[in-house]
N, C-alpha and C. Protein backbone atom coordinates (compact mmCIF):
# COMPACT_ATOMS: atom_id res chain seq x y z
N UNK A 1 17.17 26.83 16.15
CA UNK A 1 17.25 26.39 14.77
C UNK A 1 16.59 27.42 13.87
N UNK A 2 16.94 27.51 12.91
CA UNK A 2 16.71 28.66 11.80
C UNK A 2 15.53 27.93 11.00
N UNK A 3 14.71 28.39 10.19
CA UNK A 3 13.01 28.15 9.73
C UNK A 3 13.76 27.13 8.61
N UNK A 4 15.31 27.72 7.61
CA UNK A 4 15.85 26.72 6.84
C UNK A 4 16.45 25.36 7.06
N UNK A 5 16.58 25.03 8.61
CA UNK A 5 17.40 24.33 8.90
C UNK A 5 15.87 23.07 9.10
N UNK A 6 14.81 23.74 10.02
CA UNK A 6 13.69 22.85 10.33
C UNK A 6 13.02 22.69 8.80
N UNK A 7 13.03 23.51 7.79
CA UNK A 7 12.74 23.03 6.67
C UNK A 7 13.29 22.05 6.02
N UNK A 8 14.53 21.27 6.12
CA UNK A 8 15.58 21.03 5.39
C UNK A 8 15.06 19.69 5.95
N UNK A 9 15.20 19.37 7.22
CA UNK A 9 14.84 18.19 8.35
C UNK A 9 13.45 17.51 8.00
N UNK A 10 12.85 18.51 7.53
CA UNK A 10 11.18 18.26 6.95
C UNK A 10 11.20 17.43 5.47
N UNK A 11 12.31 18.20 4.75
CA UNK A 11 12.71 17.58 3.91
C UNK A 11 12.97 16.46 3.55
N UNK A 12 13.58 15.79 5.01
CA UNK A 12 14.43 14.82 4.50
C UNK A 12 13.80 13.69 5.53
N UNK A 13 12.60 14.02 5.68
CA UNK A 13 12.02 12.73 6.34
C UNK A 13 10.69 12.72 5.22
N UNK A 14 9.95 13.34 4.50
CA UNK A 14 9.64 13.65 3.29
C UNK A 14 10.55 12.75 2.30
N UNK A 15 11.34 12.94 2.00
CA UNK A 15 11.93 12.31 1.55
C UNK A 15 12.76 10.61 1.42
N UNK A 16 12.44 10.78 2.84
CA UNK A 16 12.85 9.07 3.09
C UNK A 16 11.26 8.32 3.40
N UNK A 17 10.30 9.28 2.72
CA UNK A 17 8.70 8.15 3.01
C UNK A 17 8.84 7.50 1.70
N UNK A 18 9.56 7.87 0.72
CA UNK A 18 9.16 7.37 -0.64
C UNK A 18 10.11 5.95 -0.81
N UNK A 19 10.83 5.83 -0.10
CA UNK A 19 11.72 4.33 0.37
C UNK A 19 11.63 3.40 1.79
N UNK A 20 10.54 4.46 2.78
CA UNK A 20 9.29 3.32 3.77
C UNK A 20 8.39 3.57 3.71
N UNK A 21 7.83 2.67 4.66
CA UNK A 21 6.32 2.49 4.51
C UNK A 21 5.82 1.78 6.18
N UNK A 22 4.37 2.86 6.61
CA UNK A 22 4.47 1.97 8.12
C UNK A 22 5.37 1.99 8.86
N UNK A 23 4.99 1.35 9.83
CA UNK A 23 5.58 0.86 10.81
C UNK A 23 7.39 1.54 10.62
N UNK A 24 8.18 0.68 9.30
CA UNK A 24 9.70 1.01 9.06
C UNK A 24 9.50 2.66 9.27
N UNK A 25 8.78 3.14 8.66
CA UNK A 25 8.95 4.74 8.37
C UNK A 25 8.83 5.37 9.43
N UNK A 26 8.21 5.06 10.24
CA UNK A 26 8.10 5.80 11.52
C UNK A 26 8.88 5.52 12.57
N UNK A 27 9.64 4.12 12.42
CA UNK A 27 10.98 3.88 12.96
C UNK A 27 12.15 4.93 12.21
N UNK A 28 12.25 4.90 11.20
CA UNK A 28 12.97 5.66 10.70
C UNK A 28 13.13 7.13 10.76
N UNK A 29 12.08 7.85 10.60
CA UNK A 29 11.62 9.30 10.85
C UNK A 29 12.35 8.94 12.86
N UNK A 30 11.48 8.44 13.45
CA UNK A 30 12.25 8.58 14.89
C UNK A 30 13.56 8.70 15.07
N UNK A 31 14.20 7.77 14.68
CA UNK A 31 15.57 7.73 14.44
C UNK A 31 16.07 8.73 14.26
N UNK A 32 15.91 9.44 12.69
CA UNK A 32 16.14 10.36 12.11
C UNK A 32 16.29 12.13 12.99
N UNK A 33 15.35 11.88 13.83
CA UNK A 33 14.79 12.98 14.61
C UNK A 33 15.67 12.78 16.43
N UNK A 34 15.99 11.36 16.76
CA UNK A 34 16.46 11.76 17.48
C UNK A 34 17.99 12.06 17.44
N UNK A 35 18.55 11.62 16.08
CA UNK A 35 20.36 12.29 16.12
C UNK A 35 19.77 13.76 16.15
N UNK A 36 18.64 14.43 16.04
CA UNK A 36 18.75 16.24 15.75
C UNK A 36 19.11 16.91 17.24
N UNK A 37 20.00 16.46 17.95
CA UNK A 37 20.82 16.89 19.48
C UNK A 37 20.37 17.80 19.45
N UNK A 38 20.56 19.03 18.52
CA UNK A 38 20.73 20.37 18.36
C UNK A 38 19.54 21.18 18.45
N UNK A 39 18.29 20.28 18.14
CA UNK A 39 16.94 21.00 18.17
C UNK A 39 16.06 20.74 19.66
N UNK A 40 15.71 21.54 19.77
CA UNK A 40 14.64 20.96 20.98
C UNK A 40 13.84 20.47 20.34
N UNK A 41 12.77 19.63 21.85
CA UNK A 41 11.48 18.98 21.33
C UNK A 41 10.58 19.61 20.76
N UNK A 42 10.55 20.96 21.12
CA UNK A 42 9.13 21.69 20.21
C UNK A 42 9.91 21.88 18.64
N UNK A 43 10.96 21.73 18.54
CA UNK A 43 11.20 21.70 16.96
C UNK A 43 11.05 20.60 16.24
N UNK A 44 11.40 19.43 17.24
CA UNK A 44 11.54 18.28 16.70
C UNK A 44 10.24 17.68 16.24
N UNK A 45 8.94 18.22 17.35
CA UNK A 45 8.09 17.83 17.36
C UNK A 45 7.19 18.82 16.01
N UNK A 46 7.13 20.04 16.01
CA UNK A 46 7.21 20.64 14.87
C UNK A 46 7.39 19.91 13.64
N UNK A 47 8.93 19.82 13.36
CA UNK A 47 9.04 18.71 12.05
C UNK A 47 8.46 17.34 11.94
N UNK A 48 8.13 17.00 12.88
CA UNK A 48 7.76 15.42 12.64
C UNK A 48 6.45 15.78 12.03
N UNK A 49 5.22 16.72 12.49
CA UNK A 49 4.17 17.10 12.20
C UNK A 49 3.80 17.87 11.13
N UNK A 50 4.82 18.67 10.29
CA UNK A 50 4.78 19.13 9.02
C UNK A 50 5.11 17.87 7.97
N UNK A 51 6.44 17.17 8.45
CA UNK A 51 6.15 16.11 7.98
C UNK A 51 5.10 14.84 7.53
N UNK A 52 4.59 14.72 8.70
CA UNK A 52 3.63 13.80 8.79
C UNK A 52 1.97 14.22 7.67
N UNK A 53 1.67 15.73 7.59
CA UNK A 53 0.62 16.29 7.32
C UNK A 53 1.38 16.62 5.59
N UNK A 54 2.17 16.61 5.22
CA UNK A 54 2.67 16.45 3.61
C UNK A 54 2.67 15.20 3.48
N UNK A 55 3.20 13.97 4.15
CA UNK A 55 3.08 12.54 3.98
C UNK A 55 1.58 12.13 3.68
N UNK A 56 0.62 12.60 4.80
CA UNK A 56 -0.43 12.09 4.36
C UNK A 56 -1.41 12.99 3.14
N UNK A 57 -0.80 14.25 2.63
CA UNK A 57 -1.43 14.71 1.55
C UNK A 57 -0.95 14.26 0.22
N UNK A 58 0.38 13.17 0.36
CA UNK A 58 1.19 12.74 -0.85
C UNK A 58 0.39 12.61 -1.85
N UNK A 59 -0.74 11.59 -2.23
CA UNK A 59 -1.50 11.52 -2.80
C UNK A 59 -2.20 12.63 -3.73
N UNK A 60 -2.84 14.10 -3.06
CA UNK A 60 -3.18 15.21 -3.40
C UNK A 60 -2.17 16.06 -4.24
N UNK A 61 -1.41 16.23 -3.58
CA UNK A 61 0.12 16.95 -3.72
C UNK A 61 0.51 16.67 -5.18
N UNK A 62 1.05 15.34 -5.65
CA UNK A 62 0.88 14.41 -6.62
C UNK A 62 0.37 14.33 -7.30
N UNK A 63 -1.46 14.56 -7.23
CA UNK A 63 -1.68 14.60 -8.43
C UNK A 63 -1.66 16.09 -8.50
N UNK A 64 -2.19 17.32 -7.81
CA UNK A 64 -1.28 18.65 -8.58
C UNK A 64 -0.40 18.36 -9.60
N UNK A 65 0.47 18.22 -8.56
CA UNK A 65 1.97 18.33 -10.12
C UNK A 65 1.56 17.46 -11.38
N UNK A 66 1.05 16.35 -11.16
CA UNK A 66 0.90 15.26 -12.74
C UNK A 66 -0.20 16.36 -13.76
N UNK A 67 -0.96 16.91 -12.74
CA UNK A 67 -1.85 17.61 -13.40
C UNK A 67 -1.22 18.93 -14.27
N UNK A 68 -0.05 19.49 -13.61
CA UNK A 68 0.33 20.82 -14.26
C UNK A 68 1.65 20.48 -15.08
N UNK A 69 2.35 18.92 -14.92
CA UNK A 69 3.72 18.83 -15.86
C UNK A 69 3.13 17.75 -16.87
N UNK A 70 3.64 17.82 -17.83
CA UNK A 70 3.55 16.90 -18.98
C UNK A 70 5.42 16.30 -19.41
N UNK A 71 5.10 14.89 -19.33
CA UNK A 71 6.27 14.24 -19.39
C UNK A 71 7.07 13.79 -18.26
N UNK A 72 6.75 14.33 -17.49
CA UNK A 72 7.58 14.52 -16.51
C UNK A 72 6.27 13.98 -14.81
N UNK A 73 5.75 12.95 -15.22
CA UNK A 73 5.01 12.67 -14.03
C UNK A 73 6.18 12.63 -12.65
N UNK A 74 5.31 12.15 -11.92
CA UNK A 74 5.70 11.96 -9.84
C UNK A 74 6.43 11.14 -10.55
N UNK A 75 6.34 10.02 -10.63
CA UNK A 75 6.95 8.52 -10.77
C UNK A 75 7.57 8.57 -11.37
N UNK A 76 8.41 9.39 -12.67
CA UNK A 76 9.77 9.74 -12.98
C UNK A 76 10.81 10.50 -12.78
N UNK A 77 9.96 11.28 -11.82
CA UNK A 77 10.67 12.35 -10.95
C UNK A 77 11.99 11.66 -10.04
N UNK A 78 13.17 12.90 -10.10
CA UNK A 78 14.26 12.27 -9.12
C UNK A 78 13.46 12.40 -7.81
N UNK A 79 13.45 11.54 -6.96
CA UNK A 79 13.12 11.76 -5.47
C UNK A 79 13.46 12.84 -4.46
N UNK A 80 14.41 13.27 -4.88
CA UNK A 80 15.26 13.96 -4.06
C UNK A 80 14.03 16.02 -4.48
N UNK A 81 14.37 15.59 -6.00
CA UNK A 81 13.39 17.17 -6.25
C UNK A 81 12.05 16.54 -6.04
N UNK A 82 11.37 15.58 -6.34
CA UNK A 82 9.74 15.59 -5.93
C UNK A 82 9.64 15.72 -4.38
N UNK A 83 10.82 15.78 -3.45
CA UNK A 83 10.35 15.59 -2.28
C UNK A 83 10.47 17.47 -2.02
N UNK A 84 11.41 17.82 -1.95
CA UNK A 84 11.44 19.49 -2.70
C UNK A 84 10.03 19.82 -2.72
N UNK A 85 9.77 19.37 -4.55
CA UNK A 85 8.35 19.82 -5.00
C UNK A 85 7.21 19.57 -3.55
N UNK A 86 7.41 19.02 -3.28
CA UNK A 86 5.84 18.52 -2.50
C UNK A 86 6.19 19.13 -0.99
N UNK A 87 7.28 19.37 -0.73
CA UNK A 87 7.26 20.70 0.33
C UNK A 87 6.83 21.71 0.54
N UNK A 88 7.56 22.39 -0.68
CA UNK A 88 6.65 23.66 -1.24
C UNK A 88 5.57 23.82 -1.63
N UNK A 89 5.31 22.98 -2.56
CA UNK A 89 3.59 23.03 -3.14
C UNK A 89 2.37 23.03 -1.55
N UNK A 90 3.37 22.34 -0.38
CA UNK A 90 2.56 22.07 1.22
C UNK A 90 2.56 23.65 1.72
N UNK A 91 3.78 24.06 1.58
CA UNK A 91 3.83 25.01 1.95
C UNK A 91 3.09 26.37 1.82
N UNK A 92 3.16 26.23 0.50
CA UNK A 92 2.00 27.12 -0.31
C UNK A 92 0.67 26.85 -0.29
N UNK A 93 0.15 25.86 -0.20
CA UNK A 93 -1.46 25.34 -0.22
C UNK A 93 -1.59 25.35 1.42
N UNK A 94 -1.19 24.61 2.09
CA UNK A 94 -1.57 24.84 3.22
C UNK A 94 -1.15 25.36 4.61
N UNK A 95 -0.34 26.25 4.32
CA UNK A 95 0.76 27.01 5.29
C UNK A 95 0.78 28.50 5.16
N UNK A 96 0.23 28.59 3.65
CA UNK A 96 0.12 30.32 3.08
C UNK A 96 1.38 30.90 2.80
N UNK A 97 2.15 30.27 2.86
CA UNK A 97 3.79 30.54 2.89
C UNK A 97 3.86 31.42 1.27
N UNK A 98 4.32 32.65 1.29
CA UNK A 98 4.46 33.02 -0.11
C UNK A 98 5.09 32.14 -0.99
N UNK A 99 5.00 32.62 -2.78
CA UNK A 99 4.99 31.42 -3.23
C UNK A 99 6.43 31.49 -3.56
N UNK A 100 6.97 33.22 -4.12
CA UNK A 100 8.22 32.99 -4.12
C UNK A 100 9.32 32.47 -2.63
N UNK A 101 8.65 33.09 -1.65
CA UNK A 101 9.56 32.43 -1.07
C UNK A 101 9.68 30.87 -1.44
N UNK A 102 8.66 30.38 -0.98
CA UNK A 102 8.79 28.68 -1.18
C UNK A 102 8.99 28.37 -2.23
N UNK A 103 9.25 28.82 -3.63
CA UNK A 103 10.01 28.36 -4.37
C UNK A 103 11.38 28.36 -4.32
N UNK A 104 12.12 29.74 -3.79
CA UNK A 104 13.40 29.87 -3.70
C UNK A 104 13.79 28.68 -2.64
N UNK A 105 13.02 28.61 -1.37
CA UNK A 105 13.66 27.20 -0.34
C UNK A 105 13.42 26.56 -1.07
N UNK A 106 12.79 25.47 -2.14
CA UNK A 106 12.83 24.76 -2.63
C UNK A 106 13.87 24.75 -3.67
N UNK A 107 14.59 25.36 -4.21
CA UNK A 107 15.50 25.44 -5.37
C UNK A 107 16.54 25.45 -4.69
N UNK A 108 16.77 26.14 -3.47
CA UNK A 108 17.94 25.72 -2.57
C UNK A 108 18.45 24.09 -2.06
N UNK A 109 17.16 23.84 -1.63
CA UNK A 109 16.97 22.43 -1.47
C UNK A 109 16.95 21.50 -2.29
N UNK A 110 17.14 21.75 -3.24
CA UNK A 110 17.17 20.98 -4.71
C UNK A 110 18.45 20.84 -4.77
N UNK A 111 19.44 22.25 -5.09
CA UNK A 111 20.28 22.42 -5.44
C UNK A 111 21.55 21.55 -4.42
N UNK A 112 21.52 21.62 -3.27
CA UNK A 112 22.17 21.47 -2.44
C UNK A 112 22.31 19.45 -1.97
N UNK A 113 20.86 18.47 -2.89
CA UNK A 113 20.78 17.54 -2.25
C UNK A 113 20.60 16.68 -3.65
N UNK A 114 20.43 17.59 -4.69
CA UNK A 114 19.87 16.50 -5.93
C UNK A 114 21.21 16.76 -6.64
N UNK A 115 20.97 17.24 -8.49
CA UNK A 115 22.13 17.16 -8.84
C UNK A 115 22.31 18.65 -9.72
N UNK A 116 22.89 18.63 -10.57
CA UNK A 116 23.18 19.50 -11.34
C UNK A 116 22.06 20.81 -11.90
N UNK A 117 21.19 19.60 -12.36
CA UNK A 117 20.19 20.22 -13.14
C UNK A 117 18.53 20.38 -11.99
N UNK A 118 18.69 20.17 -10.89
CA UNK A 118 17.52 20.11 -9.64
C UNK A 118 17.38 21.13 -9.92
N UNK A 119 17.83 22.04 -9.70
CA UNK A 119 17.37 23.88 -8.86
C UNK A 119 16.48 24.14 -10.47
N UNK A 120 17.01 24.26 -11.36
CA UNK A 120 16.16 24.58 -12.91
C UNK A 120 15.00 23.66 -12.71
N UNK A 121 15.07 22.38 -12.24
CA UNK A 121 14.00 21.62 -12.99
C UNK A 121 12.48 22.14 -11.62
N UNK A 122 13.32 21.82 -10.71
CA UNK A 122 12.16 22.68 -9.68
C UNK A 122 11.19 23.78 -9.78
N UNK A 123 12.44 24.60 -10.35
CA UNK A 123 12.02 26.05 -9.97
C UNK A 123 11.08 26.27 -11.33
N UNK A 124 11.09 25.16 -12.63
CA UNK A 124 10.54 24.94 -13.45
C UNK A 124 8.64 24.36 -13.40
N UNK A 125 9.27 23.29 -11.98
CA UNK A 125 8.04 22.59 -11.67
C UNK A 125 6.93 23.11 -11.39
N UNK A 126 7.31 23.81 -10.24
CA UNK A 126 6.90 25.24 -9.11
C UNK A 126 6.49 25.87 -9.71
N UNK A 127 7.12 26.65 -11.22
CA UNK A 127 6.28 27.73 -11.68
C UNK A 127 5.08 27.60 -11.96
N UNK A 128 4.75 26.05 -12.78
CA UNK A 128 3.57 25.44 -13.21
C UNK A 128 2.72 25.51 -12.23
N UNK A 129 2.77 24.99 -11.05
CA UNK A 129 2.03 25.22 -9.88
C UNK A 129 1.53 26.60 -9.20
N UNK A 130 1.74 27.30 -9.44
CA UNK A 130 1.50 28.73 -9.24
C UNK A 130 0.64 29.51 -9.89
């Protein structure tokens, strides 16, 4: 699997914490992880654990961004780009991941899962954060 593909997967269990909770979510994330046929366990296990370590910084992560956007808090955010945002912002704070890179995967990932206007509003978000 390619670093975009296990990013993407990271993404999108990131993304489905903000509609469970407990117990459901970790049924779900399982689930989620075992249709990935295609990955082995050290990937799988990989994503569950980048996952899991942005899930439990949600809180932190969160308030960053409320702290650097005006108007535009977490809680009006489309889900689809705050889950984006809070990848990257992981990525960058605690992974060292450069920042342009992790902005560009994030604007990809925007672009490809939110809507029209994701990749701008991200790559908008992100800058603030930087």
């Amino acid at each position: 699997m390619t670093r975009r593909e296990i990013r993407e997967a990271v993404f999108k269990i990131v993304y489905m914490s903000d509609f469970y909770s407990g117990k459901e979510a970790e049924e779900q994330a399982a689930t989620f992880l075992s249709g990935l046929d295609e990955m082995t366990d050290d990937e799988k296990k990989e994503i569950e654990g980048r996952a899991d370590s942005i899930i439990e910084k949600k809180a932190e992560l969160d308030a960053a961004i409320n702290e650097k956007t005006s108007g535009w808090k977490t809680s009006r955010m489309p889900k689809t780009d705050l889950a984006a945002i809070r990848l990257a912002l992981y990525e960058m704070q605690e992974e060292g991941l450069d920042a342009g890179i992790a902005i560009n995967e994030a604007v990809d990932i925007a672009k490809k899962y939110g809507d029209e206007n994701s990749g701008s509003f991200v790559n908008g978000v992100l800058a603030r954060l930087v």
